[in-house]
PDB file of N, CA and C in Angstrom:
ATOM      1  N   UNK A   1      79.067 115.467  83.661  1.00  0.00           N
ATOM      2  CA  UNK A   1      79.376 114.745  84.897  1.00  0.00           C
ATOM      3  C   UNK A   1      79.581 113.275  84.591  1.00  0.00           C
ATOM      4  N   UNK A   2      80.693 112.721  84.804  1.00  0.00           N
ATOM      5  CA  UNK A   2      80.912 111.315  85.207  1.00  0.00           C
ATOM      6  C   UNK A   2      80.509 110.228  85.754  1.00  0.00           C
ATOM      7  N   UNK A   3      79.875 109.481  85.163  1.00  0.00           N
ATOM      8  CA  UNK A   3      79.280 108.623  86.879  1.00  0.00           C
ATOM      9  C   UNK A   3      80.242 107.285  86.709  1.00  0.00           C
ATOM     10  N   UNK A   4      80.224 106.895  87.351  1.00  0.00           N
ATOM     11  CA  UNK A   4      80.995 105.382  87.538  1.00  0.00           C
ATOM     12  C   UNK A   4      80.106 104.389  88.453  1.00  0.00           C
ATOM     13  N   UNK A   5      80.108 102.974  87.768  1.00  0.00           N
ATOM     14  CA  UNK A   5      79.567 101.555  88.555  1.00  0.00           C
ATOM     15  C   UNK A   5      80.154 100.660  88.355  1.00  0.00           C
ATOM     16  N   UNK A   6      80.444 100.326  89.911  1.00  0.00           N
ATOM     17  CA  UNK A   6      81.094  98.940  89.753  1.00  0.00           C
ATOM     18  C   UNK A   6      79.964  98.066  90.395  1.00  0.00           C
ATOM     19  N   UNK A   7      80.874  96.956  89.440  1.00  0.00           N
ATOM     20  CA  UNK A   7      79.806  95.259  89.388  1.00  0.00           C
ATOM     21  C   UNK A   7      80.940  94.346  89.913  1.00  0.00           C
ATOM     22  N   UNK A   8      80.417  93.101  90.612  1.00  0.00           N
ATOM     23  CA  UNK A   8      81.193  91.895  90.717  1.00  0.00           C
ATOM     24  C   UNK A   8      81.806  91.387  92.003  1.00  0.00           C
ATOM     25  N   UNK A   9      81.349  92.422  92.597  1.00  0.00           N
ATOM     26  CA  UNK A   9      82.018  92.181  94.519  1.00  0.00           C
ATOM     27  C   UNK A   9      81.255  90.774  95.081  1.00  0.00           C
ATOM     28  N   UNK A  10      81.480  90.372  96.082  1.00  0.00           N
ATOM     29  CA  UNK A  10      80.895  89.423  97.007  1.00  0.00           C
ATOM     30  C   UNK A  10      81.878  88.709  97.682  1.00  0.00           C
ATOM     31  N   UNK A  11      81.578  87.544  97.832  1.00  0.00           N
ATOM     32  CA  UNK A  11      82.194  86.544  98.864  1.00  0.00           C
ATOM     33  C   UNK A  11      82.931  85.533  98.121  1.00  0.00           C
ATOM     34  N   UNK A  12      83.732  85.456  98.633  1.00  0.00           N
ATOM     35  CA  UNK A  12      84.398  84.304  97.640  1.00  0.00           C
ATOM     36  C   UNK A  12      85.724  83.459  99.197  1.00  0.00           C
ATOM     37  N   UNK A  13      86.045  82.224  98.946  1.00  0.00           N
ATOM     38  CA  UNK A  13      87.002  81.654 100.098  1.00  0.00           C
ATOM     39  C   UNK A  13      88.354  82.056  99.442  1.00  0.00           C
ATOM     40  N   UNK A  14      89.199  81.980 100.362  1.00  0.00           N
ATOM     41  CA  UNK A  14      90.367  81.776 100.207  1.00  0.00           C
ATOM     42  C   UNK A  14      91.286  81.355  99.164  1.00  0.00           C
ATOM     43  N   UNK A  15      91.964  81.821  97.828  1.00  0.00           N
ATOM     44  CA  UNK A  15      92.423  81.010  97.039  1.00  0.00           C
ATOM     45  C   UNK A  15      91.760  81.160  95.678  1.00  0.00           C
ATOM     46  N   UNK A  16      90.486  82.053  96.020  1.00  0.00           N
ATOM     47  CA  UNK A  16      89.422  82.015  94.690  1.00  0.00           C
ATOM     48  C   UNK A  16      89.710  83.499  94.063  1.00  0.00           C
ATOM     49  N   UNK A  17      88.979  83.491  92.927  1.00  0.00           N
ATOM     50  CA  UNK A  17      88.740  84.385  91.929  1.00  0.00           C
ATOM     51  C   UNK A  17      87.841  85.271  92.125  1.00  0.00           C
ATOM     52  N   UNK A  18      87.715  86.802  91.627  1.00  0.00           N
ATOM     53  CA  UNK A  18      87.037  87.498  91.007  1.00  0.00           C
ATOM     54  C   UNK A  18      86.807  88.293  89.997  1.00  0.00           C
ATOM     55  N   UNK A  19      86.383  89.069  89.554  1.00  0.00           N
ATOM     56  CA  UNK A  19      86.596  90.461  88.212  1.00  0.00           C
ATOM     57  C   UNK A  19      85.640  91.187  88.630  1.00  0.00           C
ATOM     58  N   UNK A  20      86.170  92.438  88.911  1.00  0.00           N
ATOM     59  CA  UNK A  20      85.575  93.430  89.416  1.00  0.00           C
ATOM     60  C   UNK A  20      85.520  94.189  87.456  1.00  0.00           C
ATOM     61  N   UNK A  21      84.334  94.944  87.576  1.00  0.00           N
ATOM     62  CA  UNK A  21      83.955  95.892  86.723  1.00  0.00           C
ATOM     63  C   UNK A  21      83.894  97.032  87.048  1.00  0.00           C
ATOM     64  N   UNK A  22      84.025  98.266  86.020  1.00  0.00           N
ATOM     65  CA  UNK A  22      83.525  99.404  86.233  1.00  0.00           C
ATOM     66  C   UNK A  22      83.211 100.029  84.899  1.00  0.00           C
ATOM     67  N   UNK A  23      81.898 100.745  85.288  1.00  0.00           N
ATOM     68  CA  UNK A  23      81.275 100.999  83.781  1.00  0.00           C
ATOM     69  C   UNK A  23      81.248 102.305  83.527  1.00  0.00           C
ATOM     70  N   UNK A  24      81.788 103.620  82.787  1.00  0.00           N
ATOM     71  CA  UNK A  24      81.936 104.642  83.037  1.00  0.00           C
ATOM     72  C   UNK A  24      80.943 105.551  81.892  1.00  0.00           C
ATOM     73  N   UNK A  25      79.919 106.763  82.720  1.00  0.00           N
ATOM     74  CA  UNK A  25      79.041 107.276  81.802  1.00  0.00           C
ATOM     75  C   UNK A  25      79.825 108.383  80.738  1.00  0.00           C
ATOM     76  N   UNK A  26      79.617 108.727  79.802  1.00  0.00           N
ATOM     77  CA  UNK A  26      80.355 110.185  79.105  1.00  0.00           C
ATOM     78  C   UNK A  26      81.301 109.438  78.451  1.00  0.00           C
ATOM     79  N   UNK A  27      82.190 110.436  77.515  1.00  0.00           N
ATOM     80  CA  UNK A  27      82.507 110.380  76.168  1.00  0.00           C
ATOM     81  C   UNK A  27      84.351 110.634  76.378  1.00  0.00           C
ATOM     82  N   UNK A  28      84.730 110.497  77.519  1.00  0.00           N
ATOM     83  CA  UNK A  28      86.149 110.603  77.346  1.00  0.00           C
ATOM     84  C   UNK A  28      86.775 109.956  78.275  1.00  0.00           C
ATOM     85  N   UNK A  29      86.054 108.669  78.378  1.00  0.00           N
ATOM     86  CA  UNK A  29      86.682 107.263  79.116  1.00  0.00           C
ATOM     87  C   UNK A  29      88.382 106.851  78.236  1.00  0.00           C
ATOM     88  N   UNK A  30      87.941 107.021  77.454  1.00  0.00           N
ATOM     89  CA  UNK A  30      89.163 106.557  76.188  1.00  0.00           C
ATOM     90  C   UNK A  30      90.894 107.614  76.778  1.00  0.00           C
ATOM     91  N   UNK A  31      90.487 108.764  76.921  1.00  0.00           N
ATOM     92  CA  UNK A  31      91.528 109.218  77.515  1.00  0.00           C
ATOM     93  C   UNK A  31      92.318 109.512  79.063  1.00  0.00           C
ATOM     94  N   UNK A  32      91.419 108.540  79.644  1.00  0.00           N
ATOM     95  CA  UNK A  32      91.188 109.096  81.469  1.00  0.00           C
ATOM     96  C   UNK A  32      92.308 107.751  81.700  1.00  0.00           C
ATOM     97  N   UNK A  33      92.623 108.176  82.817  1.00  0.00           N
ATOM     98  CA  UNK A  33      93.375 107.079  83.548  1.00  0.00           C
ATOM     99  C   UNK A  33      92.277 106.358  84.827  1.00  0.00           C
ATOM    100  N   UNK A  34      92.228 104.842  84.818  1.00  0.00           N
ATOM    101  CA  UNK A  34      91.274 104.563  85.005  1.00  0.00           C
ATOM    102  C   UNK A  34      92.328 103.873  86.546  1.00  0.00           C
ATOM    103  N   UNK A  35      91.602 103.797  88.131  1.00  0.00           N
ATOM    104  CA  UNK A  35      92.183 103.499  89.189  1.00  0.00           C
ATOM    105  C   UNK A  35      91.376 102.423  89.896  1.00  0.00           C
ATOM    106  N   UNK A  36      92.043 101.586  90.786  1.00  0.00           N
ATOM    107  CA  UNK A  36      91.124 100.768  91.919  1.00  0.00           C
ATOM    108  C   UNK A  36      91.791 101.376  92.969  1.00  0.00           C
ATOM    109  N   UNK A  37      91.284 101.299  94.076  1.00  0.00           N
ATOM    110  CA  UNK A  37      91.193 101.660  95.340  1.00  0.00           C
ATOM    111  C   UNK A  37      90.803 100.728  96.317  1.00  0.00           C
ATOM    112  N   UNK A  38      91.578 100.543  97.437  1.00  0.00           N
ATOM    113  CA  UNK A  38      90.090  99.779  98.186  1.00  0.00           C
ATOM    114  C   UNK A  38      90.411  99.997  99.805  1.00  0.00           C
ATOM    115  N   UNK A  39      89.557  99.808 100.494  1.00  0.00           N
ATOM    116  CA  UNK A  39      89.433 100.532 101.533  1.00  0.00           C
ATOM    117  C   UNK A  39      88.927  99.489 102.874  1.00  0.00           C
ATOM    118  N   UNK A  40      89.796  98.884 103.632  1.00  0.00           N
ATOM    119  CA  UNK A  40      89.278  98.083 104.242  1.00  0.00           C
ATOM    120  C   UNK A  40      88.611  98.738 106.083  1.00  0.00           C
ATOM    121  N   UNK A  41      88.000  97.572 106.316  1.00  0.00           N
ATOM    122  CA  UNK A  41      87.688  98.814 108.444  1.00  0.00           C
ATOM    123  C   UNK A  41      88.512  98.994 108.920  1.00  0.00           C
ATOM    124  N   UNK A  42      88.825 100.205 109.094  1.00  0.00           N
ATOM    125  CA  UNK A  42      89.535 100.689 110.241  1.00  0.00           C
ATOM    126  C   UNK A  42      90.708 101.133 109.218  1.00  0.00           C
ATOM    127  N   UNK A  43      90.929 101.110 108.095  1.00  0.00           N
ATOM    128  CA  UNK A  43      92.293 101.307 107.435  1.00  0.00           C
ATOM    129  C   UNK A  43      91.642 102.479 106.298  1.00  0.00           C
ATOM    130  N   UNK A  44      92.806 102.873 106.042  1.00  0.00           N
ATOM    131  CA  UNK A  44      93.065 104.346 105.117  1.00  0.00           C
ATOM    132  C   UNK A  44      92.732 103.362 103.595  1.00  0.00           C
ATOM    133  N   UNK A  45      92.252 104.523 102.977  1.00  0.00           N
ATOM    134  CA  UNK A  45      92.252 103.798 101.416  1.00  0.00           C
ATOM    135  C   UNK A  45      93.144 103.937 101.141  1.00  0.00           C
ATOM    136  N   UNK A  46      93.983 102.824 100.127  1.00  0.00           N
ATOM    137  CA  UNK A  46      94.462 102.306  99.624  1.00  0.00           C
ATOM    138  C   UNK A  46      94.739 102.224  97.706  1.00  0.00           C
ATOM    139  N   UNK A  47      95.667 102.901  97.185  1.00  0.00           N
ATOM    140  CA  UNK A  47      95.479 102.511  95.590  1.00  0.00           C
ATOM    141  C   UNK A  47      95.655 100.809  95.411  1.00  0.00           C
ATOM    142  N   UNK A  48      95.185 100.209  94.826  1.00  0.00           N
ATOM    143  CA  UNK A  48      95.312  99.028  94.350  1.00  0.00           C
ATOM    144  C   UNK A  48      96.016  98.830  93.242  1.00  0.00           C
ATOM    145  N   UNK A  49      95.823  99.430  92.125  1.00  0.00           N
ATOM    146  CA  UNK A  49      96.458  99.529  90.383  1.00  0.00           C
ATOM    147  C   UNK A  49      95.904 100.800  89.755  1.00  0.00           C
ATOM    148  N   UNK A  50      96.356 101.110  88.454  1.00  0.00           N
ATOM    149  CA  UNK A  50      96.048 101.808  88.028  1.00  0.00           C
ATOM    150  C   UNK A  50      96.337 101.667  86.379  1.00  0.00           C
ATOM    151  N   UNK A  51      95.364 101.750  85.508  1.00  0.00           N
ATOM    152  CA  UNK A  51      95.993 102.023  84.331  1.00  0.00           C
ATOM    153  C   UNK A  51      95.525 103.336  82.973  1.00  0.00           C
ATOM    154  N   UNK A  52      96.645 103.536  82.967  1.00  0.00           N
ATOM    155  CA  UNK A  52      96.180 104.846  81.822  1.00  0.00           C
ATOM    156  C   UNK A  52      95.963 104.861  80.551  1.00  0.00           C
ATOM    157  N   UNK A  53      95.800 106.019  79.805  1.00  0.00           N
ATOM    158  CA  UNK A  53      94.886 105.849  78.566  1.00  0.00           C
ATOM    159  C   UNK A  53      95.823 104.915  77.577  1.00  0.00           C
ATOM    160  N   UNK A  54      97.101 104.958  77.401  1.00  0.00           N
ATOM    161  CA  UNK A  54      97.913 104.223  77.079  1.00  0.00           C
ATOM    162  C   UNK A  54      98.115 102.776  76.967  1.00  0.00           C
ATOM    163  N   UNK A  55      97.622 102.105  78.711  1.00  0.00           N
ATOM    164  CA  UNK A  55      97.512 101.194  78.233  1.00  0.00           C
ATOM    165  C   UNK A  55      98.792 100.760  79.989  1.00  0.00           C
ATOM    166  N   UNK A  56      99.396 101.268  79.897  1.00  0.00           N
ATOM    167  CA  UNK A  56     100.565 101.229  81.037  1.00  0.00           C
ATOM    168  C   UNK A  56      99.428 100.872  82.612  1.00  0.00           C
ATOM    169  N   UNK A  57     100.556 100.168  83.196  1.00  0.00           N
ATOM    170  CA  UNK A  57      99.623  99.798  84.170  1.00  0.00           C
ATOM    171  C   UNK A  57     100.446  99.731  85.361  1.00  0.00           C
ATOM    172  N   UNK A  58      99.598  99.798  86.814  1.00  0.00           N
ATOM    173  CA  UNK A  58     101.109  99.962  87.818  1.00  0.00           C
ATOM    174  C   UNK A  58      99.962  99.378  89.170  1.00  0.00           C
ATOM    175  N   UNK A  59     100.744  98.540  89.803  1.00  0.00           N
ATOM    176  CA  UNK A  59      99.854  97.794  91.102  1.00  0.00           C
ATOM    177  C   UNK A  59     100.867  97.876  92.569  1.00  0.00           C
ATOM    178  N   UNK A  60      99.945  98.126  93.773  1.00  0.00           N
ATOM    179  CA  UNK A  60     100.437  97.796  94.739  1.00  0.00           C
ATOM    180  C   UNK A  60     101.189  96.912  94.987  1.00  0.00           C
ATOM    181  N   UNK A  61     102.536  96.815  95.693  1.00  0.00           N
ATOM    182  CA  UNK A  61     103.062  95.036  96.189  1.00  0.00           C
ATOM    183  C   UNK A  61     102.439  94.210  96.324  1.00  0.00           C
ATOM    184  N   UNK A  62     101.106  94.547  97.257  1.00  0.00           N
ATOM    185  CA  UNK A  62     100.630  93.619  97.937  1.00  0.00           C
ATOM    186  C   UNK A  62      99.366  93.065  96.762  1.00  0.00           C
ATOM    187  N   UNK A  63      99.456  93.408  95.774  1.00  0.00           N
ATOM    188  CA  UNK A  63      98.732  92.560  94.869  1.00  0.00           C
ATOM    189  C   UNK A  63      99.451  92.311  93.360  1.00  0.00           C
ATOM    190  N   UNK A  64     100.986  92.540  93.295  1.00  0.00           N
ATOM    191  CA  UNK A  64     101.639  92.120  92.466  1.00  0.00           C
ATOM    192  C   UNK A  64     101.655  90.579  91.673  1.00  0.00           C
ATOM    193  N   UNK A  65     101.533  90.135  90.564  1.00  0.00           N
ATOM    194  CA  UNK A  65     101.048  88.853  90.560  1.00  0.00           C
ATOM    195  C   UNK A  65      99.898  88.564  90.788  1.00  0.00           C
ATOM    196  N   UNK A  66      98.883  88.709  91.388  1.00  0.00           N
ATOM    197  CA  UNK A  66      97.450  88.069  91.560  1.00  0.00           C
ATOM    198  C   UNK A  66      96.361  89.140  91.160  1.00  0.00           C
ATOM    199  N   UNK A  67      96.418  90.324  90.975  1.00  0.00           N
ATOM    200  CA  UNK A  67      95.590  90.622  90.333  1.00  0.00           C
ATOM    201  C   UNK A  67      95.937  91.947  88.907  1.00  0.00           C
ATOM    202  N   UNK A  68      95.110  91.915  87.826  1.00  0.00           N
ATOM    203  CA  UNK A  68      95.369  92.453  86.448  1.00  0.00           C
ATOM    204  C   UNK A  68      94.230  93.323  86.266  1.00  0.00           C
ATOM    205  N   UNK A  69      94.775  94.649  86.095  1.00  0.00           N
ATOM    206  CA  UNK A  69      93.537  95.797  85.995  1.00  0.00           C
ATOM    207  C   UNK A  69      94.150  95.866  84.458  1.00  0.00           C
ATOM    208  N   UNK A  70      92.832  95.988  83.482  1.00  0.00           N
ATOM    209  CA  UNK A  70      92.522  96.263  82.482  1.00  0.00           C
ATOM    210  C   UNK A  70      91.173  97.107  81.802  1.00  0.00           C
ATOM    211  N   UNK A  71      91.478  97.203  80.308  1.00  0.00           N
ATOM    212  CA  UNK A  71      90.176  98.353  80.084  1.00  0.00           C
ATOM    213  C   UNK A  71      90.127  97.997  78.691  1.00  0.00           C
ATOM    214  N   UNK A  72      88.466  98.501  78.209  1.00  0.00           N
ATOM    215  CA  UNK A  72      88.227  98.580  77.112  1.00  0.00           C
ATOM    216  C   UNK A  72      87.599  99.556  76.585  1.00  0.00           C
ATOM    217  N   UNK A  73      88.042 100.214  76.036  1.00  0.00           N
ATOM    218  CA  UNK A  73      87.296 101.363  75.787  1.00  0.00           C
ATOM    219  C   UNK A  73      86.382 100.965  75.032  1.00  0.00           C
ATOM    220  N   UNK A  74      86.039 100.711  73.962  1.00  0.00           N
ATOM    221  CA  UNK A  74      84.685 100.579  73.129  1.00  0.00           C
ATOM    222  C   UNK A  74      83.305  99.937  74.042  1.00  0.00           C
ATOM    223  N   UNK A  75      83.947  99.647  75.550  1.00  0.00           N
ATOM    224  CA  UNK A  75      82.892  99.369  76.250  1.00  0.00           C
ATOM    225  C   UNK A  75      82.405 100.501  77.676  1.00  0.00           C
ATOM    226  N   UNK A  76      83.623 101.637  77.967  1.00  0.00           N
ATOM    227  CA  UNK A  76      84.119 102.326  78.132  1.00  0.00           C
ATOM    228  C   UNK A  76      84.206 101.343  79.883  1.00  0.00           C
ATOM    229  N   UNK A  77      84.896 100.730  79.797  1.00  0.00           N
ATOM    230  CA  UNK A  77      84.682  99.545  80.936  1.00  0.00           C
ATOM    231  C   UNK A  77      86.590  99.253  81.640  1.00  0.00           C
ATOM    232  N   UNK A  78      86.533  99.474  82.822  1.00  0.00           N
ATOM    233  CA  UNK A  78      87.691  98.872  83.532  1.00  0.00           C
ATOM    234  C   UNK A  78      87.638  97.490  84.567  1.00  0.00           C
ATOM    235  N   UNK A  79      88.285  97.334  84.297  1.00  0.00           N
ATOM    236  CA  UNK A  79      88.366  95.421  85.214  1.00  0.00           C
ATOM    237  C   UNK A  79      89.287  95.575  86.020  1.00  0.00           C
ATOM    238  N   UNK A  80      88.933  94.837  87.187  1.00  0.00           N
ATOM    239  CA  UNK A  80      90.015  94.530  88.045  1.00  0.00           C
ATOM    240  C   UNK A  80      89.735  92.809  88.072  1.00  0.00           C
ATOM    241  N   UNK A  81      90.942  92.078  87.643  1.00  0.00           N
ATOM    242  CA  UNK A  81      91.155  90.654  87.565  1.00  0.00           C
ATOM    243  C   UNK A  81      91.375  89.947  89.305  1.00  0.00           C
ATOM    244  N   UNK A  82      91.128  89.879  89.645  1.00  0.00           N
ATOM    245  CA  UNK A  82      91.470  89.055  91.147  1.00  0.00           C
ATOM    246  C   UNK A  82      92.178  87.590  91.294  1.00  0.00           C
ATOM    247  N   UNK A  83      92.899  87.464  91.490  1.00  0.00           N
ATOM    248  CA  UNK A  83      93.088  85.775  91.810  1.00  0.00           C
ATOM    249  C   UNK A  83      93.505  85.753  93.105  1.00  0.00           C
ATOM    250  N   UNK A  84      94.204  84.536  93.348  1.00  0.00           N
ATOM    251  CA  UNK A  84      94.717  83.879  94.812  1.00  0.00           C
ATOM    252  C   UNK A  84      94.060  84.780  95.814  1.00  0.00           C
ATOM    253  N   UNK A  85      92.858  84.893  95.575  1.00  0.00           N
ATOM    254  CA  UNK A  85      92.084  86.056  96.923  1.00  0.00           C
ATOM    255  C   UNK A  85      92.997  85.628  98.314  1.00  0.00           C
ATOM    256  N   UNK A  86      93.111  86.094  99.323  1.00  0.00           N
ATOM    257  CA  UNK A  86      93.534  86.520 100.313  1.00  0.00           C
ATOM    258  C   UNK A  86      92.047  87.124 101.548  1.00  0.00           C
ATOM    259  N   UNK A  87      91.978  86.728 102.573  1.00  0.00           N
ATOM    260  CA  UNK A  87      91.176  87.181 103.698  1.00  0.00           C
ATOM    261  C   UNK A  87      91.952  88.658 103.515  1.00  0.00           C
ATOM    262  N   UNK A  88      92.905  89.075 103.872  1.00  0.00           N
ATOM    263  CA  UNK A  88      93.221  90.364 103.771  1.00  0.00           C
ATOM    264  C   UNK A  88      93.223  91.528 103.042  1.00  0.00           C
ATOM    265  N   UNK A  89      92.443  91.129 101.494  1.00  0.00           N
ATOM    266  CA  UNK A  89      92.009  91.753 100.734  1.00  0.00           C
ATOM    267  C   UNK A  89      90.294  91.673 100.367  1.00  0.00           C
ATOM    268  N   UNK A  90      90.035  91.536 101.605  1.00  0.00           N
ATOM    269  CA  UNK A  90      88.796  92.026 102.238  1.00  0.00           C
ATOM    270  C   UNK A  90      89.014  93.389 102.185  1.00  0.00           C
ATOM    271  N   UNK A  91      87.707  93.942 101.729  1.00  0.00           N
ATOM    272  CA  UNK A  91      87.836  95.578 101.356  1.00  0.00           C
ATOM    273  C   UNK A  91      86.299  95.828 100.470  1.00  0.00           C
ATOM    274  N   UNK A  92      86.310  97.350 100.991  1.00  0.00           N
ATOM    275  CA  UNK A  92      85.120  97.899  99.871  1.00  0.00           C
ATOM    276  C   UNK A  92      86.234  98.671  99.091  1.00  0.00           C
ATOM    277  N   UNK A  93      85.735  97.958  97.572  1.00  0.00           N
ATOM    278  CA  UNK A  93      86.497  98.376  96.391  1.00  0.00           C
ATOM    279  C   UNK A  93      86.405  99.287  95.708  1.00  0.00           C
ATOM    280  N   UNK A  94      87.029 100.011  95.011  1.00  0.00           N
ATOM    281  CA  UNK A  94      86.273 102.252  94.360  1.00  0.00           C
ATOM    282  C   UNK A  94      87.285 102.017  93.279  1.00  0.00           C
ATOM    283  N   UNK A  95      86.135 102.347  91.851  1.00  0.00           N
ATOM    284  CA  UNK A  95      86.844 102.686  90.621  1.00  0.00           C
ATOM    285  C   UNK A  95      86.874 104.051  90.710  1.00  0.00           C
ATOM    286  N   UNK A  96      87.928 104.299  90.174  1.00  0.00           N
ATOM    287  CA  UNK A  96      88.355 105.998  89.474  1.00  0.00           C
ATOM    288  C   UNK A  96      88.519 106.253  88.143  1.00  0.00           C
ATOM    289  N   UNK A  97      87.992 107.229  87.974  1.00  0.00           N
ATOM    290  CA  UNK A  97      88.586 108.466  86.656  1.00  0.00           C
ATOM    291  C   UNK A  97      89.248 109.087  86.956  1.00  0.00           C
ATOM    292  N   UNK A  98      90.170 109.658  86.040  1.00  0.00           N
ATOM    293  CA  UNK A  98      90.875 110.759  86.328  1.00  0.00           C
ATOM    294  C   UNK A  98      91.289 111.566  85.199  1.00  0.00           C
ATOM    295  N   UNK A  99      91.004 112.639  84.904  1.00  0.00           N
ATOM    296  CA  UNK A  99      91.204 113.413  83.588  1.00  0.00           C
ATOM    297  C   UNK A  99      91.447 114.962  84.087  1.00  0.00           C
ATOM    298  N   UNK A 100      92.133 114.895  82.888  1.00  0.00           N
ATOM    299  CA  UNK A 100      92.121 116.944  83.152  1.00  0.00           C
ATOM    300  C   UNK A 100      92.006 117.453  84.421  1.00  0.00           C
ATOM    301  N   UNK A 101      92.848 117.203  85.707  1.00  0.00           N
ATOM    302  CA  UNK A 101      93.043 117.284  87.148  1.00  0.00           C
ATOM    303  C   UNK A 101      91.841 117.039  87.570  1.00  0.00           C
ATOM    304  N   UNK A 102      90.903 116.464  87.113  1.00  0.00           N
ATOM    305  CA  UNK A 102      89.461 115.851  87.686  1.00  0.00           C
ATOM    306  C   UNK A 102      89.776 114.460  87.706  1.00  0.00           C
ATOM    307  N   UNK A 103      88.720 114.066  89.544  1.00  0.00           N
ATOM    308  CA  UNK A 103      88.980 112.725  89.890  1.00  0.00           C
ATOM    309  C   UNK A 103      87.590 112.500  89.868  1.00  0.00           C
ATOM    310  N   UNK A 104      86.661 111.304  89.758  1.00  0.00           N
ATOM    311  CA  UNK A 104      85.692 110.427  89.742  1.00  0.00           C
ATOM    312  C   UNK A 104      85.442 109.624  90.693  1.00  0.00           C
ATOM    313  N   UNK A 105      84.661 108.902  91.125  1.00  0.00           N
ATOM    314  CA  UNK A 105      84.721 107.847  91.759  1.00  0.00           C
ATOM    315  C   UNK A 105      83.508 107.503  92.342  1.00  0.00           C
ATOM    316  N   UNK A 106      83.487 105.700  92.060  1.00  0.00           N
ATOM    317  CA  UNK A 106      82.712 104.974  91.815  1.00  0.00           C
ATOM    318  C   UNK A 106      81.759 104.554  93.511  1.00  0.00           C
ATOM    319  N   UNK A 107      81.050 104.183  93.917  1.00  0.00           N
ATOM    320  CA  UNK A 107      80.230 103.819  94.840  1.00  0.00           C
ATOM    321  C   UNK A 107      81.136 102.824  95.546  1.00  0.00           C
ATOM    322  N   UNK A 108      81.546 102.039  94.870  1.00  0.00           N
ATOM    323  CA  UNK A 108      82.001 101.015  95.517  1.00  0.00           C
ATOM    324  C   UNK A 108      81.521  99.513  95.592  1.00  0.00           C
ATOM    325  N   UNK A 109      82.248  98.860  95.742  1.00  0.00           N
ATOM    326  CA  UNK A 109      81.790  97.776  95.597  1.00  0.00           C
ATOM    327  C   UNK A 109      82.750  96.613  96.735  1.00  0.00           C
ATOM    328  N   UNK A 110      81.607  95.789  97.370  1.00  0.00           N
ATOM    329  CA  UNK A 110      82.610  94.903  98.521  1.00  0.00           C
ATOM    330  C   UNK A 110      82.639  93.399  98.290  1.00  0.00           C
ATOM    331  N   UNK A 111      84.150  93.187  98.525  1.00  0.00           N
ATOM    332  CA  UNK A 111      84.948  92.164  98.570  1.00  0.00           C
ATOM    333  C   UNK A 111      85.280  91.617  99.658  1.00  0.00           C
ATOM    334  N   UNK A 112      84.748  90.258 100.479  1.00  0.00           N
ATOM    335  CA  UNK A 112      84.792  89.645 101.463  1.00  0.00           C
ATOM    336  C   UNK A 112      85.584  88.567 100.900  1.00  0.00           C
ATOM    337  N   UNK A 113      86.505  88.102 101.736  1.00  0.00           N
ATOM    338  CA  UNK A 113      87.215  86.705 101.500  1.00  0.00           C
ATOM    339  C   UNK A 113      87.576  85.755 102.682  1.00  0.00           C
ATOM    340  N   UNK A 114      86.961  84.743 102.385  1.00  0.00           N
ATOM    341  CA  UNK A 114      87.152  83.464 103.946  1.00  0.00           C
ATOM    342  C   UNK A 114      87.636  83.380 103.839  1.00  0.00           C
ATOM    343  N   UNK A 115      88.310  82.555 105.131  1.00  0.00           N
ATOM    344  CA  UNK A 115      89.472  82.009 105.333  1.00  0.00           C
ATOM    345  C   UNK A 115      89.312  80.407 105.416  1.00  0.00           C
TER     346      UNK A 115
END
């Protein structure tokens, strides 16, 4: 079984930074395609980015430019990079696995942004 944790959510104003983490348990992080998600009130979740074992990476419009999902395997660890935060990317945030038609997913983690 898989577990996933993400680290790094909170509050941040308008214009600011974050890096979201996710730390993945078990032995075949290296080949999984690793996802963000995020899910704001009242709205449907959302993919954010995604990148696979490869290395290839693919993001929503609405965070094209401002934020960079990356991974390391020897830490078996995925990042989500944040910049130019936005009030509208206010959201509780969800890492994924995904391997061998199995999906994962992380607790979550929340992202508030002032205005």
């Amino acid at each position: 079984q898989v577990q996933l944790v993400e680290s790094g959510g909170g509050l941040v104003q308008a214009g600011g930074s974050l890096r979201l983490s996710c730390v993945a348990s078990g032995s075949i992080f290296s080949i999984a395609t690793m996802g963000w998600y995020r899910q704001a009130p009242g709205k449907q979740r959302e993919l954010v980015a995604v990148i696979t074992s490869g290395g290839s990476t693919n993001y929503a419009d609405s965070v094209k430019g401002r934020f960079t999902i990356s991974r390391d395997n020897a830490k078996n660890t995925a990042y989500l990079e944040m910049t130019s935060l936005k009030p509208e990317d206010t959201a509780v945030y969800y890492c994924t696995l995904g391997v061998a038609f199995e999906n994962y997913w992380g607790q979550g983690t929340q992202v508030t942004v002032s205005s």
